[in-house]
PDB file of N, CA and C in Angstrom:
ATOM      1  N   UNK A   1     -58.387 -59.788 -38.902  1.00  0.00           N
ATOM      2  CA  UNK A   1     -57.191 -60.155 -38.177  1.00  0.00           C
ATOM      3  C   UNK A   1     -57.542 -60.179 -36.689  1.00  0.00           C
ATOM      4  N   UNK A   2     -57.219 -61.484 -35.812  1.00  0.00           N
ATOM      5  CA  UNK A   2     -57.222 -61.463 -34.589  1.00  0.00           C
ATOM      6  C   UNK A   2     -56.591 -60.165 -33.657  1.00  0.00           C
ATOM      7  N   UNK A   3     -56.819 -60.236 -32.517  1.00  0.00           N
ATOM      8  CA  UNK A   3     -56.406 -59.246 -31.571  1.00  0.00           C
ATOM      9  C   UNK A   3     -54.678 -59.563 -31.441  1.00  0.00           C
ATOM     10  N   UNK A   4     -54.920 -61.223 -31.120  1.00  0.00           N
ATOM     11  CA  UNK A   4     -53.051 -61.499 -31.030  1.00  0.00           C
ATOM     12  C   UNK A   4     -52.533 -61.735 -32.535  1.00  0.00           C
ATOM     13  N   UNK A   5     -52.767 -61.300 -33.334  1.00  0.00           N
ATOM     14  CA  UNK A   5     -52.121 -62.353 -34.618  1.00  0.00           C
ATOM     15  C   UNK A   5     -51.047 -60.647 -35.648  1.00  0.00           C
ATOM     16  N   UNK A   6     -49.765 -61.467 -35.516  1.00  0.00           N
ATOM     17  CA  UNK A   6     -49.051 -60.236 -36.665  1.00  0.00           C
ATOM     18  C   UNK A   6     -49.597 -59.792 -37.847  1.00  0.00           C
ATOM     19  N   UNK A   7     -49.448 -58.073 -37.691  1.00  0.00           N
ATOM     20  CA  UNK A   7     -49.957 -58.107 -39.433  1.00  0.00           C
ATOM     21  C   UNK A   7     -49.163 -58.357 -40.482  1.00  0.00           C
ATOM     22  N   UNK A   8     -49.670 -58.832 -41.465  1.00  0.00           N
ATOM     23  CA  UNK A   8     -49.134 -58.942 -42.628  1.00  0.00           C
ATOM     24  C   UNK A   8     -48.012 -58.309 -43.003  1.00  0.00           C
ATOM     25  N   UNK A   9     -46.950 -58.111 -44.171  1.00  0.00           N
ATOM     26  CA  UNK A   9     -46.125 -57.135 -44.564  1.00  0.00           C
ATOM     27  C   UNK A   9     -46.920 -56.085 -45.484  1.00  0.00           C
ATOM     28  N   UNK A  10     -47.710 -56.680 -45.884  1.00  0.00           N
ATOM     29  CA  UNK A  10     -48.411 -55.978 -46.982  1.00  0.00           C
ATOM     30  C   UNK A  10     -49.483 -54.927 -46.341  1.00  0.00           C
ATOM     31  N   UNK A  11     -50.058 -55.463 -45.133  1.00  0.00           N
ATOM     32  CA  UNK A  11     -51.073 -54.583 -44.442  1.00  0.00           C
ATOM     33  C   UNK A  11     -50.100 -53.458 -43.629  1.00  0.00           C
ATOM     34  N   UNK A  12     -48.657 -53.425 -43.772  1.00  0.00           N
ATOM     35  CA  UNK A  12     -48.359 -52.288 -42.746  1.00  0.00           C
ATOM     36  C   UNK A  12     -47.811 -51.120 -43.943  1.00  0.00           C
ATOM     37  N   UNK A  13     -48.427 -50.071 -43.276  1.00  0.00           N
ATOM     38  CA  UNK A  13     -48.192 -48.987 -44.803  1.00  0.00           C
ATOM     39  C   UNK A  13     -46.824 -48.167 -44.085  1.00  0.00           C
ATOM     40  N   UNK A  14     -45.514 -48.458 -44.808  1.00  0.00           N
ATOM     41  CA  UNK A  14     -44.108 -48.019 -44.917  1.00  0.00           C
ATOM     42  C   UNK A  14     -44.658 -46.023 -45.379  1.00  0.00           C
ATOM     43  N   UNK A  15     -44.247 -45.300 -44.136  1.00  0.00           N
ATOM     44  CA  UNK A  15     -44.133 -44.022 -44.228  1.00  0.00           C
ATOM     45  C   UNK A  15     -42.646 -43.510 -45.171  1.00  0.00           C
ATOM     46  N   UNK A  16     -43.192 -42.416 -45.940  1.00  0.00           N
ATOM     47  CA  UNK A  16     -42.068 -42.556 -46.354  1.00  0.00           C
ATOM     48  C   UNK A  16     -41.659 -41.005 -45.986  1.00  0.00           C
ATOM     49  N   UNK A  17     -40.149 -40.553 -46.235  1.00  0.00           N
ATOM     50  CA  UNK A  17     -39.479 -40.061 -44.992  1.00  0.00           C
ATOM     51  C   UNK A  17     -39.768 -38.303 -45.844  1.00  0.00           C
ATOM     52  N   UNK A  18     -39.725 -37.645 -45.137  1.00  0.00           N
ATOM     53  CA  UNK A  18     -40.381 -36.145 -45.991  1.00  0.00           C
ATOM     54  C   UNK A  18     -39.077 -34.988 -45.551  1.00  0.00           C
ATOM     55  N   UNK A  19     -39.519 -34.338 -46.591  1.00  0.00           N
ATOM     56  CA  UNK A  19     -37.927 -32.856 -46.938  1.00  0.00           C
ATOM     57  C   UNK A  19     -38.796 -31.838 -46.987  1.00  0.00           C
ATOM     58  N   UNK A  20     -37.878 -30.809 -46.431  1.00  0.00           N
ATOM     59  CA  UNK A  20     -38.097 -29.697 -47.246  1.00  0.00           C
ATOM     60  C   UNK A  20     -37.007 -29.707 -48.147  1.00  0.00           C
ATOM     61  N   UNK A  21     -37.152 -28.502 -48.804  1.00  0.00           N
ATOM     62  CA  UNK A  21     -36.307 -27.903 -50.378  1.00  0.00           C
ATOM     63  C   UNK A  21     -35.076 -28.224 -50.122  1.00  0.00           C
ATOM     64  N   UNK A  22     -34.556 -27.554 -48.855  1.00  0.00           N
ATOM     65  CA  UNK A  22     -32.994 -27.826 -49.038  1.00  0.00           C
ATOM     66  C   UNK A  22     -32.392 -29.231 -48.323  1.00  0.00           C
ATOM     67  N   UNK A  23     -33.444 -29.943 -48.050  1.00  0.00           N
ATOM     68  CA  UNK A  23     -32.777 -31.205 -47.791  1.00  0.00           C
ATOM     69  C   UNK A  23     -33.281 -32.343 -49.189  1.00  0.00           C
ATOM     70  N   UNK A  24     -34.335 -31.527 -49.762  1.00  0.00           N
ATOM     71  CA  UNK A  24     -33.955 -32.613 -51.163  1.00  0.00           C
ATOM     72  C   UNK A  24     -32.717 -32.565 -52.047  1.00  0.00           C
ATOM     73  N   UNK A  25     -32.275 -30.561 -52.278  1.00  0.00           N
ATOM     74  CA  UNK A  25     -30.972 -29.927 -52.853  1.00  0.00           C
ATOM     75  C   UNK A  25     -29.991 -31.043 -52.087  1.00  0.00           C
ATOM     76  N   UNK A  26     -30.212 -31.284 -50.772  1.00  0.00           N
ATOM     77  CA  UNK A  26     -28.686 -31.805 -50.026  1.00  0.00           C
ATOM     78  C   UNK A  26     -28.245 -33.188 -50.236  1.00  0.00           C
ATOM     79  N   UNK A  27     -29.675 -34.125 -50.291  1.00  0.00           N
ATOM     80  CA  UNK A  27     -29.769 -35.441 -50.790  1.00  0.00           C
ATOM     81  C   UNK A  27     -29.718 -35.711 -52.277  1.00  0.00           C
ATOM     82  N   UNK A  28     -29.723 -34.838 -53.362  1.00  0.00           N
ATOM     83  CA  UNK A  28     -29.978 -35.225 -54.534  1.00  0.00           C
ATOM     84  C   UNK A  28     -29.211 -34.868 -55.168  1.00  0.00           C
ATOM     85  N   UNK A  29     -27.873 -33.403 -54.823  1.00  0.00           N
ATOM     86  CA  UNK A  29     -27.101 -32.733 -55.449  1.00  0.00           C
ATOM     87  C   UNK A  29     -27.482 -32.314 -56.348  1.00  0.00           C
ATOM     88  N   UNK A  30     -28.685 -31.822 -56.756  1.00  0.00           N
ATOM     89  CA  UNK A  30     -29.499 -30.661 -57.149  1.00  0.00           C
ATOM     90  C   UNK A  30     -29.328 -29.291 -56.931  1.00  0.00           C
ATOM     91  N   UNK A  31     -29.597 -28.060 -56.821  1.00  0.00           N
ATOM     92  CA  UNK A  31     -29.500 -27.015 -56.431  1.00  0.00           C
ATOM     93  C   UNK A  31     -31.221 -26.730 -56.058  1.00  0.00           C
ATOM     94  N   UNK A  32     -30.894 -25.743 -55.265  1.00  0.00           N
ATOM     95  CA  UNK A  32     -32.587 -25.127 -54.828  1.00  0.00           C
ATOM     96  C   UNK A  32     -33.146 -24.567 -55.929  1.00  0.00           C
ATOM     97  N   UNK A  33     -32.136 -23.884 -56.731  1.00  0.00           N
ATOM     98  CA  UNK A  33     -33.000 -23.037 -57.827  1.00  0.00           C
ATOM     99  C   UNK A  33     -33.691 -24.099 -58.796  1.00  0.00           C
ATOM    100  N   UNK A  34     -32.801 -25.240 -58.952  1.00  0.00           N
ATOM    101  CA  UNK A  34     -33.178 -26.229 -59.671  1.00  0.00           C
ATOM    102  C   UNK A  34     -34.235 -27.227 -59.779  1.00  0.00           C
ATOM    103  N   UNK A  35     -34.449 -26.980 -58.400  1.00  0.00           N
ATOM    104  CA  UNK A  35     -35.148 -28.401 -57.829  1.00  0.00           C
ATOM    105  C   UNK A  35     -36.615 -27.068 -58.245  1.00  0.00           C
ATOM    106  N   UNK A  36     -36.953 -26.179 -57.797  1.00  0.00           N
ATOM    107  CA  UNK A  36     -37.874 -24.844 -58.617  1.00  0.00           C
ATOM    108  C   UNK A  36     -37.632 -24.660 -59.561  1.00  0.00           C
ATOM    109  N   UNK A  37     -36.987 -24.761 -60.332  1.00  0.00           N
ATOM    110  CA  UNK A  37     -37.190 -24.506 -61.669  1.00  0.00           C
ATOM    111  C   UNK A  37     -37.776 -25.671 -62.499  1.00  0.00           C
ATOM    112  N   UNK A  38     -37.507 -26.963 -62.142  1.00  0.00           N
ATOM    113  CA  UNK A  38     -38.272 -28.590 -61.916  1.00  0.00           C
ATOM    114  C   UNK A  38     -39.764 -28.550 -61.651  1.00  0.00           C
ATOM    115  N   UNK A  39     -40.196 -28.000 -60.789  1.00  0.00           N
ATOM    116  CA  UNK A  39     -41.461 -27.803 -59.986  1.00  0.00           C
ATOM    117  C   UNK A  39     -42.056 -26.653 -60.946  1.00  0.00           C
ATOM    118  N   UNK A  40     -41.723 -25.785 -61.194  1.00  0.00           N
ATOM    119  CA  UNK A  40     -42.096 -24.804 -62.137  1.00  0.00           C
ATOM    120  C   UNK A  40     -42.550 -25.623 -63.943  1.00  0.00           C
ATOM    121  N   UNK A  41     -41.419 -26.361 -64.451  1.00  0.00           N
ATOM    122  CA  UNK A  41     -41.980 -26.998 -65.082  1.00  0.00           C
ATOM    123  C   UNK A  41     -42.499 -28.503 -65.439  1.00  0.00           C
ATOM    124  N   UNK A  42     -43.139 -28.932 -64.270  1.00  0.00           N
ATOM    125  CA  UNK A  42     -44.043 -29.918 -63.656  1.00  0.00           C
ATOM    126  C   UNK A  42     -43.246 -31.492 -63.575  1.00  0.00           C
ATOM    127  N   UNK A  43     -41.822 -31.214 -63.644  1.00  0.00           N
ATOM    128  CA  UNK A  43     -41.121 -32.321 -63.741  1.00  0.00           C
ATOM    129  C   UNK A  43     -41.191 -33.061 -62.047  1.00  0.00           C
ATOM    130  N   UNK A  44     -41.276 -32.672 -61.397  1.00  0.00           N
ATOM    131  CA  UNK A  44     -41.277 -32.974 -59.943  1.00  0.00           C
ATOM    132  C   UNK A  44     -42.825 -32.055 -59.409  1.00  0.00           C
ATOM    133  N   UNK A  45     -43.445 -32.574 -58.434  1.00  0.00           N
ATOM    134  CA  UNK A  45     -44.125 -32.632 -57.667  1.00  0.00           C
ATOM    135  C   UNK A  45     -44.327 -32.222 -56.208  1.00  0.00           C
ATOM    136  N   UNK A  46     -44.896 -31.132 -55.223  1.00  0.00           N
ATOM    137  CA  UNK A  46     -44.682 -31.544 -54.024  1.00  0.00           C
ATOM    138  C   UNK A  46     -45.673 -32.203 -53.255  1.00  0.00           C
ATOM    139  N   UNK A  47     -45.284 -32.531 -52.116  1.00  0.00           N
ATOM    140  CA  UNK A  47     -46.152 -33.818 -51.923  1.00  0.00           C
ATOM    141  C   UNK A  47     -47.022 -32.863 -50.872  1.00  0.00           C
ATOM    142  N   UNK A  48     -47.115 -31.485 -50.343  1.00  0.00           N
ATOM    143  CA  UNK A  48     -47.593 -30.724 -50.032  1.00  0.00           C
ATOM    144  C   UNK A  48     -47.246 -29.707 -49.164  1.00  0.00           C
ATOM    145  N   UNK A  49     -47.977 -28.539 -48.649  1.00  0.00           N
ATOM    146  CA  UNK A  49     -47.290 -27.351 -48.128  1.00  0.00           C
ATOM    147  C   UNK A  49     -47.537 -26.685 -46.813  1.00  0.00           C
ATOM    148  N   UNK A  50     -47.068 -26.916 -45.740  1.00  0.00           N
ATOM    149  CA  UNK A  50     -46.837 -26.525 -44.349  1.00  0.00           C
ATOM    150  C   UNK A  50     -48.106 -25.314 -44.532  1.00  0.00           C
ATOM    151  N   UNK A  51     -49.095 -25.602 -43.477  1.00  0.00           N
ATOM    152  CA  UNK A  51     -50.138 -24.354 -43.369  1.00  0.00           C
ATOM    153  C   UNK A  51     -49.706 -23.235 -42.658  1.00  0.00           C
ATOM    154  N   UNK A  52     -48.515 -23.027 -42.170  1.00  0.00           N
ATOM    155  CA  UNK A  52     -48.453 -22.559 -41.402  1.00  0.00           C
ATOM    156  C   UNK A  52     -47.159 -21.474 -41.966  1.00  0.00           C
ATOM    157  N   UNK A  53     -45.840 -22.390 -42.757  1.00  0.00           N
ATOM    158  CA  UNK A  53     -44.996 -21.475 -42.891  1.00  0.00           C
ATOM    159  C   UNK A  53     -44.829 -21.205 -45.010  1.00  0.00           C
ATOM    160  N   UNK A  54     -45.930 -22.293 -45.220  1.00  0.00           N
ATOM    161  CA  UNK A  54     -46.011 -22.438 -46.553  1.00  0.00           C
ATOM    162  C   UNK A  54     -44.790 -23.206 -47.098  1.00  0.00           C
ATOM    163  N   UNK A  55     -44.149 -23.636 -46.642  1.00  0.00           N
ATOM    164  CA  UNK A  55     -42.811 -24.371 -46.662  1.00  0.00           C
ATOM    165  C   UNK A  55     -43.445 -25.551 -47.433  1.00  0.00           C
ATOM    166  N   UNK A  56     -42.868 -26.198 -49.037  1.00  0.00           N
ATOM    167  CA  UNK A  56     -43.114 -27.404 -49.679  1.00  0.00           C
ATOM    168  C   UNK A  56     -42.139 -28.402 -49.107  1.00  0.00           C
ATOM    169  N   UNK A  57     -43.233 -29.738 -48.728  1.00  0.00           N
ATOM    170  CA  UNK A  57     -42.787 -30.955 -48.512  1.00  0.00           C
ATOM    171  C   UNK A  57     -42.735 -31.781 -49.726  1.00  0.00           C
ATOM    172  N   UNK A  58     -41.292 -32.715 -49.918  1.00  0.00           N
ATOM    173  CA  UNK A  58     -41.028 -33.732 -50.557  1.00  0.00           C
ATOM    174  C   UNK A  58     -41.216 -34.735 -50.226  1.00  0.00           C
ATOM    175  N   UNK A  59     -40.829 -36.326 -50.347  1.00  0.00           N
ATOM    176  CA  UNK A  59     -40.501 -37.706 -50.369  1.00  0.00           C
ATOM    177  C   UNK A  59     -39.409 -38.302 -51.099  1.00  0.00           C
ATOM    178  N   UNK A  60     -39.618 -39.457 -50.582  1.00  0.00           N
ATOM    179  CA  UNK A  60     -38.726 -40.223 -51.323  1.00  0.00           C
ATOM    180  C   UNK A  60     -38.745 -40.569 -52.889  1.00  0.00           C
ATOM    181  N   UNK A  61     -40.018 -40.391 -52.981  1.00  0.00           N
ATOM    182  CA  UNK A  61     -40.093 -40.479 -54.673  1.00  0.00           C
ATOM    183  C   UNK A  61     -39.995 -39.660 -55.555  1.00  0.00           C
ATOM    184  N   UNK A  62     -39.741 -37.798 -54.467  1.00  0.00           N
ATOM    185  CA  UNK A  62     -38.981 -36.863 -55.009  1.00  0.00           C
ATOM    186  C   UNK A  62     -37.453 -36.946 -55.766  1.00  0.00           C
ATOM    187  N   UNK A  63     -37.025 -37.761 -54.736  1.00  0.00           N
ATOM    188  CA  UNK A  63     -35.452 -37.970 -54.854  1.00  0.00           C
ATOM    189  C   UNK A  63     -35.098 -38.970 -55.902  1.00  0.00           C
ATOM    190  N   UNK A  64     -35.778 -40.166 -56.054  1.00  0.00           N
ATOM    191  CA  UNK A  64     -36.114 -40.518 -56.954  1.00  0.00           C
ATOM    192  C   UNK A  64     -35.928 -40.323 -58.255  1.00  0.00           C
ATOM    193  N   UNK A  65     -37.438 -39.341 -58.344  1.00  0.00           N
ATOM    194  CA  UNK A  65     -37.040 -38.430 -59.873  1.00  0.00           C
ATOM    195  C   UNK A  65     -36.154 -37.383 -60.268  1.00  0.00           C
ATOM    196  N   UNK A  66     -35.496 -37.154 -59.202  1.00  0.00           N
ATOM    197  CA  UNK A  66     -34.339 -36.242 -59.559  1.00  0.00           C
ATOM    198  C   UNK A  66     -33.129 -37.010 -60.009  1.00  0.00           C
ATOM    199  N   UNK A  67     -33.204 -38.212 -59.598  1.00  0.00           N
ATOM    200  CA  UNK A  67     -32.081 -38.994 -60.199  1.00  0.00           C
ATOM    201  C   UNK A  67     -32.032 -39.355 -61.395  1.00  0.00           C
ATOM    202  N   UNK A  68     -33.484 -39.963 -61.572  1.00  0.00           N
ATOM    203  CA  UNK A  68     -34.379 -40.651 -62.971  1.00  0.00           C
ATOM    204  C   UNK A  68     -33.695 -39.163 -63.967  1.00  0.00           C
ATOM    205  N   UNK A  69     -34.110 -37.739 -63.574  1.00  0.00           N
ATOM    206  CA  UNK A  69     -33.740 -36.576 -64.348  1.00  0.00           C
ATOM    207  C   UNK A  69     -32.746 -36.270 -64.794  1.00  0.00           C
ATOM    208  N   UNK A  70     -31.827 -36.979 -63.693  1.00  0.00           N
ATOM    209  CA  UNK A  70     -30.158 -36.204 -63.948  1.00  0.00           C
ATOM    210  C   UNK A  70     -28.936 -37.392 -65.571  1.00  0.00           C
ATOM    211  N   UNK A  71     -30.177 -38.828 -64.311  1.00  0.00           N
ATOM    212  CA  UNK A  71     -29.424 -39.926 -65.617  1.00  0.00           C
ATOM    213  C   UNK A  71     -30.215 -39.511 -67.050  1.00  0.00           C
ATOM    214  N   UNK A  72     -31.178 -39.136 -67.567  1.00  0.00           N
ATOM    215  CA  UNK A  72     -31.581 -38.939 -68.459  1.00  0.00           C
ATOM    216  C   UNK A  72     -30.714 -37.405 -69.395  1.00  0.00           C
ATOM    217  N   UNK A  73     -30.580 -36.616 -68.390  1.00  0.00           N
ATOM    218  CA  UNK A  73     -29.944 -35.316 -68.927  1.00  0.00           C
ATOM    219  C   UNK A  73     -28.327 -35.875 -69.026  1.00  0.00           C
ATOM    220  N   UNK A  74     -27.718 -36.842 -68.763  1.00  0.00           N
ATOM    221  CA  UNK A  74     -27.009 -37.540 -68.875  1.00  0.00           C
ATOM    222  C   UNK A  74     -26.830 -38.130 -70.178  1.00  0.00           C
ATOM    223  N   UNK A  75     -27.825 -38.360 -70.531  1.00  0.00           N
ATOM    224  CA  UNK A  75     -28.038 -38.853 -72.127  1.00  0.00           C
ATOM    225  C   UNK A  75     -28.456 -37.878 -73.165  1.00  0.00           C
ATOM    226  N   UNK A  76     -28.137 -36.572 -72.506  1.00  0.00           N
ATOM    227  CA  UNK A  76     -28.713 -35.221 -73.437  1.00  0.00           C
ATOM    228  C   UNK A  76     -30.189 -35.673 -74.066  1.00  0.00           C
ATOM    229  N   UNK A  77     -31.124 -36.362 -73.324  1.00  0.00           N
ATOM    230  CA  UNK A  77     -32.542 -35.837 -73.663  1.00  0.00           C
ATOM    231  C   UNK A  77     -32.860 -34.199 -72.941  1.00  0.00           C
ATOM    232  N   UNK A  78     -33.848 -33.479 -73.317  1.00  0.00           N
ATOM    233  CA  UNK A  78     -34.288 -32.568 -73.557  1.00  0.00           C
ATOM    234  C   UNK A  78     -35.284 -32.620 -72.248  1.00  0.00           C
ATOM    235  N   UNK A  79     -35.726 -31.472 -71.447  1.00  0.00           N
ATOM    236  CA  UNK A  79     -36.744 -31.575 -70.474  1.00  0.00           C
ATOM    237  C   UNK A  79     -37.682 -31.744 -71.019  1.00  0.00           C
ATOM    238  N   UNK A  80     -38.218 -31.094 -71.890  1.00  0.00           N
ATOM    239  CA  UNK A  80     -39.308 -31.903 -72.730  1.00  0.00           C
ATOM    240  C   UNK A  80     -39.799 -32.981 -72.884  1.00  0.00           C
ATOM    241  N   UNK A  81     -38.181 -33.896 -73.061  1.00  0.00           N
ATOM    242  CA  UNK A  81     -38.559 -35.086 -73.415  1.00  0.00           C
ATOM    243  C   UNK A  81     -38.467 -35.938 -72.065  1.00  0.00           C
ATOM    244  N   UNK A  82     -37.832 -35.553 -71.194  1.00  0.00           N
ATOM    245  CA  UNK A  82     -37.721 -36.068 -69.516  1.00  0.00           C
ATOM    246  C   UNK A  82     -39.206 -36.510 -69.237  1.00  0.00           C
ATOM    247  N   UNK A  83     -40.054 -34.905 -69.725  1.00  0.00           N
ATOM    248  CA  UNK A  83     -41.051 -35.016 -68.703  1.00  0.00           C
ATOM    249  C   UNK A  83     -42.271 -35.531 -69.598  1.00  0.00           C
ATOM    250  N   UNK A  84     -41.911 -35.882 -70.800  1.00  0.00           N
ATOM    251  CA  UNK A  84     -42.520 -37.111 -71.434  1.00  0.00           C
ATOM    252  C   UNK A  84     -42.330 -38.530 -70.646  1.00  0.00           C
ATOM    253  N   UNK A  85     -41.239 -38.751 -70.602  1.00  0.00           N
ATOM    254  CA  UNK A  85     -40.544 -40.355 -70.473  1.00  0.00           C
ATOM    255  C   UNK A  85     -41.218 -40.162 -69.048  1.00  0.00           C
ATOM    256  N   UNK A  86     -40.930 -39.212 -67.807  1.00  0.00           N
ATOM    257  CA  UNK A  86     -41.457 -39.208 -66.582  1.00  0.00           C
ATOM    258  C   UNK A  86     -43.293 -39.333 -66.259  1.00  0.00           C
ATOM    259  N   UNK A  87     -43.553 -38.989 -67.516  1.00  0.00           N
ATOM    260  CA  UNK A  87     -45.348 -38.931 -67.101  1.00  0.00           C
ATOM    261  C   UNK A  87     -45.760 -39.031 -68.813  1.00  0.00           C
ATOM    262  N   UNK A  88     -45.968 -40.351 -69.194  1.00  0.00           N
ATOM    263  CA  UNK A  88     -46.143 -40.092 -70.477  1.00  0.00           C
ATOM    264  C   UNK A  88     -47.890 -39.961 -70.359  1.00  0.00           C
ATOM    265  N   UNK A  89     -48.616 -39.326 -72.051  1.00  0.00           N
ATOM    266  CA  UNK A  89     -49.473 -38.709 -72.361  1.00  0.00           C
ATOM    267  C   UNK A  89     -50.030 -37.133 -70.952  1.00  0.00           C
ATOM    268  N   UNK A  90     -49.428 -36.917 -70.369  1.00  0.00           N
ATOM    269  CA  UNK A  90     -49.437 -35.855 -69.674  1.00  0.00           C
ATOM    270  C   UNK A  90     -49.324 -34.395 -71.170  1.00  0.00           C
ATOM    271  N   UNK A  91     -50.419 -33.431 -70.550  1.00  0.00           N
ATOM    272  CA  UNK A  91     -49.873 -32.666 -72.068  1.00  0.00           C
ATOM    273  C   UNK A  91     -50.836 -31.527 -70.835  1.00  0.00           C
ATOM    274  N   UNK A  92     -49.776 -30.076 -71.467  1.00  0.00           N
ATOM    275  CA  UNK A  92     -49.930 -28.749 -70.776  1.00  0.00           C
ATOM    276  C   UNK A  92     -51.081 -28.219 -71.653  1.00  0.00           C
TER     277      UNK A  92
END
């Protein structure tokens, strides 16, 4: 790519916007215990952890799967089976 020339849409990498715990609880209408008890059994992810205060960071694709979770428990599947449908052949 030239010095003057726009980049692409595809070459610009979209940051995506980061939480802690209780602003995923606040955005997702989750609870804190919940959104840990999720993380505890590998249904959600963090996207990593403050060196400093140990504090877990989220994303947007946290929030995401908490929705993906809630419409599914919505349909009385089973976490079990969530975190099948969410990550299939994944096995503990």
């Amino acid at each position: 790519m030239g010095l003057f020339q726009r980049p692409r849409v595809k070459d610009i990498n979209i940051m995506n916007n980061i939480y802690l715990i209780k602003d995923l609880a606040r955005l997702s209408g989750h609870s804190i215990h919940t959104i840990k008890y999720y993380l505890n059994l590998g249904l959600i992810k963090e996207i990593g952890r403050s060196p400093e205060t140990n504090f877990r960071y989220f994303d947007n694709t946290n929030i995401e799967a908490l929705s993906r979770i809630r419409e599914l428990r919505r349909e009385n599947k089973s976490l079990a089976e969530i975190k099948e449908i969410l990550d299939p052949g994944q096995t503990d």
